[in-house]
N, C-alpha and C. Protein backbone atom coordinates (compact mmCIF):
# COMPACT_ATOMS: atom_id res chain seq x y z
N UNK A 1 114.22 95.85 107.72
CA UNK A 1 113.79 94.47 107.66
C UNK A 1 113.58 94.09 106.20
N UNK A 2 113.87 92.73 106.07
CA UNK A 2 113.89 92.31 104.64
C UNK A 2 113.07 91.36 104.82
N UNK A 3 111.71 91.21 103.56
CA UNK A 3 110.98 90.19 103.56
C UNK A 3 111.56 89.35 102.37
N UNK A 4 111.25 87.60 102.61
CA UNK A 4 111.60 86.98 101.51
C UNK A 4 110.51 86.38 100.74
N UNK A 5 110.16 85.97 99.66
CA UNK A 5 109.17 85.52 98.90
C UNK A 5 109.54 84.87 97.55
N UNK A 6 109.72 83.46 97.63
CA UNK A 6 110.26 82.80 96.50
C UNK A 6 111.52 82.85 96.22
N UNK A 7 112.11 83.42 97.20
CA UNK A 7 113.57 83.56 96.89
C UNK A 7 114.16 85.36 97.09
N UNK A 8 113.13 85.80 96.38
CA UNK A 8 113.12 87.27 96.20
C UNK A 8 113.11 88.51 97.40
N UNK A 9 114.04 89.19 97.66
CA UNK A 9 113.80 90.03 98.56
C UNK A 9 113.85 91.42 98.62
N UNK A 10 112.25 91.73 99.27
CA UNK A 10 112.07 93.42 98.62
C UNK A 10 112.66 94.04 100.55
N UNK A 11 113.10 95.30 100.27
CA UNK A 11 113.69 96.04 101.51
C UNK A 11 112.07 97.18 101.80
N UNK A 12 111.73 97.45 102.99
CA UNK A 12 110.32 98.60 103.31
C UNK A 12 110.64 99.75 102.37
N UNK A 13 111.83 99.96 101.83
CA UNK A 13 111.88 101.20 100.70
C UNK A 13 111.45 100.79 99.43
N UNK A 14 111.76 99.61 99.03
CA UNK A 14 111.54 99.04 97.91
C UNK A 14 109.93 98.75 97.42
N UNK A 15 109.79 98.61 98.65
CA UNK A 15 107.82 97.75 98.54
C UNK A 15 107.13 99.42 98.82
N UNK A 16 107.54 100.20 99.56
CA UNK A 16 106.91 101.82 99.38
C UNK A 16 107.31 102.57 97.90
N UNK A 17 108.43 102.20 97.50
CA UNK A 17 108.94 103.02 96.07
C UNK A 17 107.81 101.92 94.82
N UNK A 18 107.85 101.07 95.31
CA UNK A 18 107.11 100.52 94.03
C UNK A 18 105.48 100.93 94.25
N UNK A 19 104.91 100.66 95.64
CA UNK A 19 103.52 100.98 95.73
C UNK A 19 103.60 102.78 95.30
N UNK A 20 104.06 103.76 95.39
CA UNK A 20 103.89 104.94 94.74
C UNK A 20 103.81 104.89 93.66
N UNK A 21 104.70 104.16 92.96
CA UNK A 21 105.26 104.27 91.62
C UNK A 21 103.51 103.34 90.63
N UNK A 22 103.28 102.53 91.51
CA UNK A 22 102.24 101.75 90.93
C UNK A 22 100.88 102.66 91.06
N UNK A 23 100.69 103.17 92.09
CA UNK A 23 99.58 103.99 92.49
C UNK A 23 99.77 105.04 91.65
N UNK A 24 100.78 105.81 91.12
CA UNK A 24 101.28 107.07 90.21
C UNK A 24 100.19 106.32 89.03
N UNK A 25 100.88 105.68 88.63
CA UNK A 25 100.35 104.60 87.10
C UNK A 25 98.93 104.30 87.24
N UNK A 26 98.34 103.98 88.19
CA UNK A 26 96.63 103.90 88.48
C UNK A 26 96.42 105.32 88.35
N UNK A 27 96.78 106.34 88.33
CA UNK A 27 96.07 107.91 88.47
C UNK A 27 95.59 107.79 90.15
N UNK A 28 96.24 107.55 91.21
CA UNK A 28 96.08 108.59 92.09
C UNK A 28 96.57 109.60 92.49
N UNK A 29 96.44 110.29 93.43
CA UNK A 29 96.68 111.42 93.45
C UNK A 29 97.36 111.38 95.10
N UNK A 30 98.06 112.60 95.01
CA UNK A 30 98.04 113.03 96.61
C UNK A 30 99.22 111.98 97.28
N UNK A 31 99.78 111.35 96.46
CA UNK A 31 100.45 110.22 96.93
C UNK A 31 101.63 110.81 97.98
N UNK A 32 101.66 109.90 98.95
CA UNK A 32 102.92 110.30 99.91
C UNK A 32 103.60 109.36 100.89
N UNK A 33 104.89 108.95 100.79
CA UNK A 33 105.42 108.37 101.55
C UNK A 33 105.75 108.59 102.71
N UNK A 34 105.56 108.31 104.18
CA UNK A 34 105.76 109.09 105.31
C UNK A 34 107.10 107.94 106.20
N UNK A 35 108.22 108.66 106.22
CA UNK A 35 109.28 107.63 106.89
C UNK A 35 108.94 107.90 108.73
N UNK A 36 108.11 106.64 109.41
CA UNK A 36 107.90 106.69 110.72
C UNK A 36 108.73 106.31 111.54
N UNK A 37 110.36 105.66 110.78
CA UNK A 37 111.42 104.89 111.41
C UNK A 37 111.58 105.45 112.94
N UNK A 38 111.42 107.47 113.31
CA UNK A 38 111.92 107.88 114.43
C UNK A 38 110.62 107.72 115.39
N UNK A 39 109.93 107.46 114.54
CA UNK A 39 108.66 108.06 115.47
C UNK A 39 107.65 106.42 115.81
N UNK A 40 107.81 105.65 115.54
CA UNK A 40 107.37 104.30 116.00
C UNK A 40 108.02 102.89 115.61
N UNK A 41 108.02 101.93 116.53
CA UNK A 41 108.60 100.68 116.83
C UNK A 41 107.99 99.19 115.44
N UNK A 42 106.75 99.95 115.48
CA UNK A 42 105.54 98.97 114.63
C UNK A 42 105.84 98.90 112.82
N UNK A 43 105.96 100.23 112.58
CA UNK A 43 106.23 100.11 111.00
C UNK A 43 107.25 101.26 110.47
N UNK A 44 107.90 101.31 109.46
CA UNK A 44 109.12 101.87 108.63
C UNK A 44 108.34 102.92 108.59
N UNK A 45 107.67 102.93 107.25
CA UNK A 45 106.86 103.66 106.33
C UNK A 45 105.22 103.87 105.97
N UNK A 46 104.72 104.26 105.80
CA UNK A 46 103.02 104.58 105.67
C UNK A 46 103.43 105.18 104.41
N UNK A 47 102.83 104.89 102.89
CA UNK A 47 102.09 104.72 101.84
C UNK A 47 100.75 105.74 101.51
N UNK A 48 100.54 106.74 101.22
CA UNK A 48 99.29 107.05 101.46
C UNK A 48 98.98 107.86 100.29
N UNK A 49 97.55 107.55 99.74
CA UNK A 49 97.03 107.35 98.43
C UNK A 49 95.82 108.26 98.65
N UNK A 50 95.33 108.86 97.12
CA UNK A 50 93.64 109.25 96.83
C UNK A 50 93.21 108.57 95.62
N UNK A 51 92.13 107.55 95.78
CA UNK A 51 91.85 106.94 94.39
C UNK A 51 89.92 108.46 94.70
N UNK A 52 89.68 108.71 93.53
CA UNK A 52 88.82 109.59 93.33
C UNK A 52 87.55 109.05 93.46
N UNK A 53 87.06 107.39 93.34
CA UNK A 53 85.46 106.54 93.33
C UNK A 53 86.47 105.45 94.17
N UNK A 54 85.26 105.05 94.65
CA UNK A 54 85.24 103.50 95.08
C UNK A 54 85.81 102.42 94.14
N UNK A 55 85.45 102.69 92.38
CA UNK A 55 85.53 102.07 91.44
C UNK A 55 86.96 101.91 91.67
N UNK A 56 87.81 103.00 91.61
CA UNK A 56 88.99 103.56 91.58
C UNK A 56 89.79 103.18 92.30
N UNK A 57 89.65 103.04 93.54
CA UNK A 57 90.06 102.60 94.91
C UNK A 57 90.21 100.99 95.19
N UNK A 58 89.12 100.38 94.33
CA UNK A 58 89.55 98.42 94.02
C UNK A 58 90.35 98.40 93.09
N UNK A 59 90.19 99.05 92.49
CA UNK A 59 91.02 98.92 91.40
C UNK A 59 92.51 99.13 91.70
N UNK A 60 92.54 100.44 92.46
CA UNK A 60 94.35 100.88 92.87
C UNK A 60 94.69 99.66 94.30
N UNK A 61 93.81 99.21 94.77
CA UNK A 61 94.12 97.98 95.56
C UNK A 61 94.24 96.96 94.77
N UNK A 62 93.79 96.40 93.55
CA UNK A 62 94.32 95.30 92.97
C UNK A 62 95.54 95.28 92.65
N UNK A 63 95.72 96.70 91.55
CA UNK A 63 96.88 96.74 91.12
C UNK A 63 97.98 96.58 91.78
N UNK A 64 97.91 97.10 93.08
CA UNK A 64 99.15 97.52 93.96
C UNK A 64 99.38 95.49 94.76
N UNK A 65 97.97 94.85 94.76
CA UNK A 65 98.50 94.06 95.66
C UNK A 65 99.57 92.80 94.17
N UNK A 66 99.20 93.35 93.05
CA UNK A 66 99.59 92.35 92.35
C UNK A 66 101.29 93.16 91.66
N UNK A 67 101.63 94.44 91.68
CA UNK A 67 102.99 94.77 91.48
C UNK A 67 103.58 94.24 92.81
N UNK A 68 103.19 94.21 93.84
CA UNK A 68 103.68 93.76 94.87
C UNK A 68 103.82 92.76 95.15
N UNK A 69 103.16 91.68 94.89
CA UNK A 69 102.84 90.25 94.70
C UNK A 69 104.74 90.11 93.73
N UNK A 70 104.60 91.45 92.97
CA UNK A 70 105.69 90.31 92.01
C UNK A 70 106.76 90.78 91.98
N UNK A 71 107.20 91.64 93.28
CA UNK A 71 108.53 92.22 93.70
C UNK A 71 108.26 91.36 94.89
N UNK A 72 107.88 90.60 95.38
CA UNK A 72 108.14 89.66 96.01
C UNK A 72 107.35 89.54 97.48
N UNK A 73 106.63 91.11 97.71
CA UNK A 73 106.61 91.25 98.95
C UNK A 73 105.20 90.24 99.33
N UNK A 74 105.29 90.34 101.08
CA UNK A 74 104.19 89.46 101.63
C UNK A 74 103.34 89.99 102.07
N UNK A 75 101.89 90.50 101.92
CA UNK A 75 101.12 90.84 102.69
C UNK A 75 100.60 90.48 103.74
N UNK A 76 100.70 90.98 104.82
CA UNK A 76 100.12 90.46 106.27
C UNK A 76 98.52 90.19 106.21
N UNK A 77 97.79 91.78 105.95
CA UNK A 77 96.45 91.48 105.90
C UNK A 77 96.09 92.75 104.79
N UNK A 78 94.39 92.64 105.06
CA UNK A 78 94.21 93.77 103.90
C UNK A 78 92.87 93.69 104.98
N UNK A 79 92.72 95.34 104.92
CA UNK A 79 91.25 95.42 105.91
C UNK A 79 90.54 96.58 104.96
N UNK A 80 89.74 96.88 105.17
CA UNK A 80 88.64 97.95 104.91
C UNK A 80 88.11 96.91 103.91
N UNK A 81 87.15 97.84 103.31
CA UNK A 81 86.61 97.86 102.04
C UNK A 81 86.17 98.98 101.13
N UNK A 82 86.33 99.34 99.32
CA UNK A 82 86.24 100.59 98.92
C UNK A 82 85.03 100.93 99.11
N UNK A 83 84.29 100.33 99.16
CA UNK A 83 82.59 101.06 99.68
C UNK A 83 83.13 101.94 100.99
N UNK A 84 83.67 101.75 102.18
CA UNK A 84 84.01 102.30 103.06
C UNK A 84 84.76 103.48 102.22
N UNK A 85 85.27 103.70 101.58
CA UNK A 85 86.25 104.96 101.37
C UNK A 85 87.72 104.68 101.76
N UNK A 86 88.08 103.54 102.29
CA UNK A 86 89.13 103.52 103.02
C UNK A 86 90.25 102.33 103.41
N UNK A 87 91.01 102.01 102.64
CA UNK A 87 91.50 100.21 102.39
C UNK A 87 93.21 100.37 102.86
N UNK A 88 93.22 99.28 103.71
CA UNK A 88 94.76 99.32 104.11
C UNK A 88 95.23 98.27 103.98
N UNK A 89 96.50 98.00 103.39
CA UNK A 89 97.62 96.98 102.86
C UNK A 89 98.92 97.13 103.75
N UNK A 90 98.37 96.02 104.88
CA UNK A 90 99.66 95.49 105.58
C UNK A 90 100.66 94.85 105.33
N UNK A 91 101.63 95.15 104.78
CA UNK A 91 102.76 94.81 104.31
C UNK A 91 104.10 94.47 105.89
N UNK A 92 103.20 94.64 106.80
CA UNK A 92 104.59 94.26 107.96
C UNK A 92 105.06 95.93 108.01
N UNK A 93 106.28 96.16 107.63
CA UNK A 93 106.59 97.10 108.37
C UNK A 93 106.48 98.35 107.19
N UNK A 94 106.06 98.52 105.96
CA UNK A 94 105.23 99.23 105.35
C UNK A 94 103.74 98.97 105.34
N UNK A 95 103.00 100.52 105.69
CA UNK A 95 101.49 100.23 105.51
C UNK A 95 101.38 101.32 104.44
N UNK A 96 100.15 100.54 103.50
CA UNK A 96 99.56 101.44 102.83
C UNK A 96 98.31 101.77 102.60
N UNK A 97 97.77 102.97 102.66
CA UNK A 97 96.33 103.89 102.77
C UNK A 97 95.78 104.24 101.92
N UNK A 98 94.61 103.52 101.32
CA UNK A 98 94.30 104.41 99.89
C UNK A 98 92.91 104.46 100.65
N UNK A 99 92.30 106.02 100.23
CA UNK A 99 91.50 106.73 100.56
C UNK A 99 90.61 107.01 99.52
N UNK A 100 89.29 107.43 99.60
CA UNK A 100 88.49 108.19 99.00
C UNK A 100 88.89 110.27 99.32
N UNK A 101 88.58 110.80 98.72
CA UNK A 101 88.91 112.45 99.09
C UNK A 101 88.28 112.49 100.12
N UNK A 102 86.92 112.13 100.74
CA UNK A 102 86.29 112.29 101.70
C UNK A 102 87.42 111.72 103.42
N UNK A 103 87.42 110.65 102.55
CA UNK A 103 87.70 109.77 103.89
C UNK A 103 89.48 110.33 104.12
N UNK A 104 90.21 110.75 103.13
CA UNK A 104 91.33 111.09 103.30
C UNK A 104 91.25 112.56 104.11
N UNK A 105 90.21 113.18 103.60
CA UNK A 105 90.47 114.78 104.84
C UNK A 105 89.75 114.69 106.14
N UNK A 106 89.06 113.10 106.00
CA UNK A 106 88.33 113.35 107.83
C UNK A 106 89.77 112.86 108.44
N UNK A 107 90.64 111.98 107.91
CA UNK A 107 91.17 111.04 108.65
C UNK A 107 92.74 112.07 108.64
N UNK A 108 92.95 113.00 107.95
CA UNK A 108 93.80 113.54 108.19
C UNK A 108 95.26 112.81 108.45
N UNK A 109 95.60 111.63 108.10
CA UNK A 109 97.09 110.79 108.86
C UNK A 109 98.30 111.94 108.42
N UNK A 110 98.50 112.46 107.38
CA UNK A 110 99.22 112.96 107.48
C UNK A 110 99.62 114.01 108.84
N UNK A 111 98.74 114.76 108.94
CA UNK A 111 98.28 115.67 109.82
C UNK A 111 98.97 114.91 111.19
N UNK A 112 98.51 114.06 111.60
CA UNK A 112 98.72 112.91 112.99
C UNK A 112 100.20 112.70 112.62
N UNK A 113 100.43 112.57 111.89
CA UNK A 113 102.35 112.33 111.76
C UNK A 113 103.28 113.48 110.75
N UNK A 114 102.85 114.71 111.26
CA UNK A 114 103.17 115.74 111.01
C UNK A 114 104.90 115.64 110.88
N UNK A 115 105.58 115.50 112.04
CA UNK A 115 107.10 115.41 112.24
C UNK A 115 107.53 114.03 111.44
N UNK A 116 106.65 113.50 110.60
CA UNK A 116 107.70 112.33 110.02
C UNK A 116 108.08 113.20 108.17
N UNK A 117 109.26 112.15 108.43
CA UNK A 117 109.62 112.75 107.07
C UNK A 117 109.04 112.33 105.62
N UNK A 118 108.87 113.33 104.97
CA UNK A 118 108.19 113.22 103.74
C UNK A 118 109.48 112.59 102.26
N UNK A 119 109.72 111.35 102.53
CA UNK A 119 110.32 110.63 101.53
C UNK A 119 110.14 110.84 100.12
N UNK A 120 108.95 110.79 100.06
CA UNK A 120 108.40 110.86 98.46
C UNK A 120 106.90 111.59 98.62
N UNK A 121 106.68 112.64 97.35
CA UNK A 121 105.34 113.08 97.55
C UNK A 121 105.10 113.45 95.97
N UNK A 122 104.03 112.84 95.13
CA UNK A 122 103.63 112.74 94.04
C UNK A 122 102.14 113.09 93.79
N UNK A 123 102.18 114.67 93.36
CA UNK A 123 100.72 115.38 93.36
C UNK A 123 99.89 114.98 92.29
């Protein structure tokens, strides 16, 4: 699926290759792209991040919603909050997960989508 925005159109690889690539550049960690294409109807790809503070974690959510903002893509919604440990960027059929370390090993997603393929993974 292709989203359009001003003219501009990013592809679910494009808006996941740039959110890594942007999250790399914030200093997180643990970064990993998970391709869910075989394994669910709802979204492409899952995004999934460690910002190290809360501080860290608004911050890698700003950044990411504003490289994204300017590859064109549309955000659906944005839920959590970094006090929670735990913020997700609905992008439609890419989602992305940025975590606290805590909240990333209770919640384990990787773990839960074990059989999807590992596209990109940036330690």
């Amino acid at each position: 699926m292709t989203r359009v925005h001003d003219g501009i159109r990013a592809t679910p690889q494009e808006i996941a290759r740039v959110a890594a690539e942007t999250a790399a550049d914030a200093l997180a960690t643990d970064i990993q792209v998970l391709d869910l294409t075989a394994l669910t109807p709802f979204f492409d790809l899952f995004v999934l991040c460690t910002a190290e503070s809360t501080r860290q974690l608004r911050a890698l959510a700003t950044h990411l919603s504003e490289a994204l903002d300017e590859l064109g893509a549309v955000r659906r919604a944005i839920e959590g909050e970094p006090e929670s440990g735990w913020v997700i960027l609905d992008y439609g059929t890419v989602v992305i997960h940025l975590f606290t370390p805590e909240q990333r090993a209770y919640y384990r997603l990787e773990d839960h989508w074990v059989t999807a393929h590992r596209v990109l993974m940036i330690q």
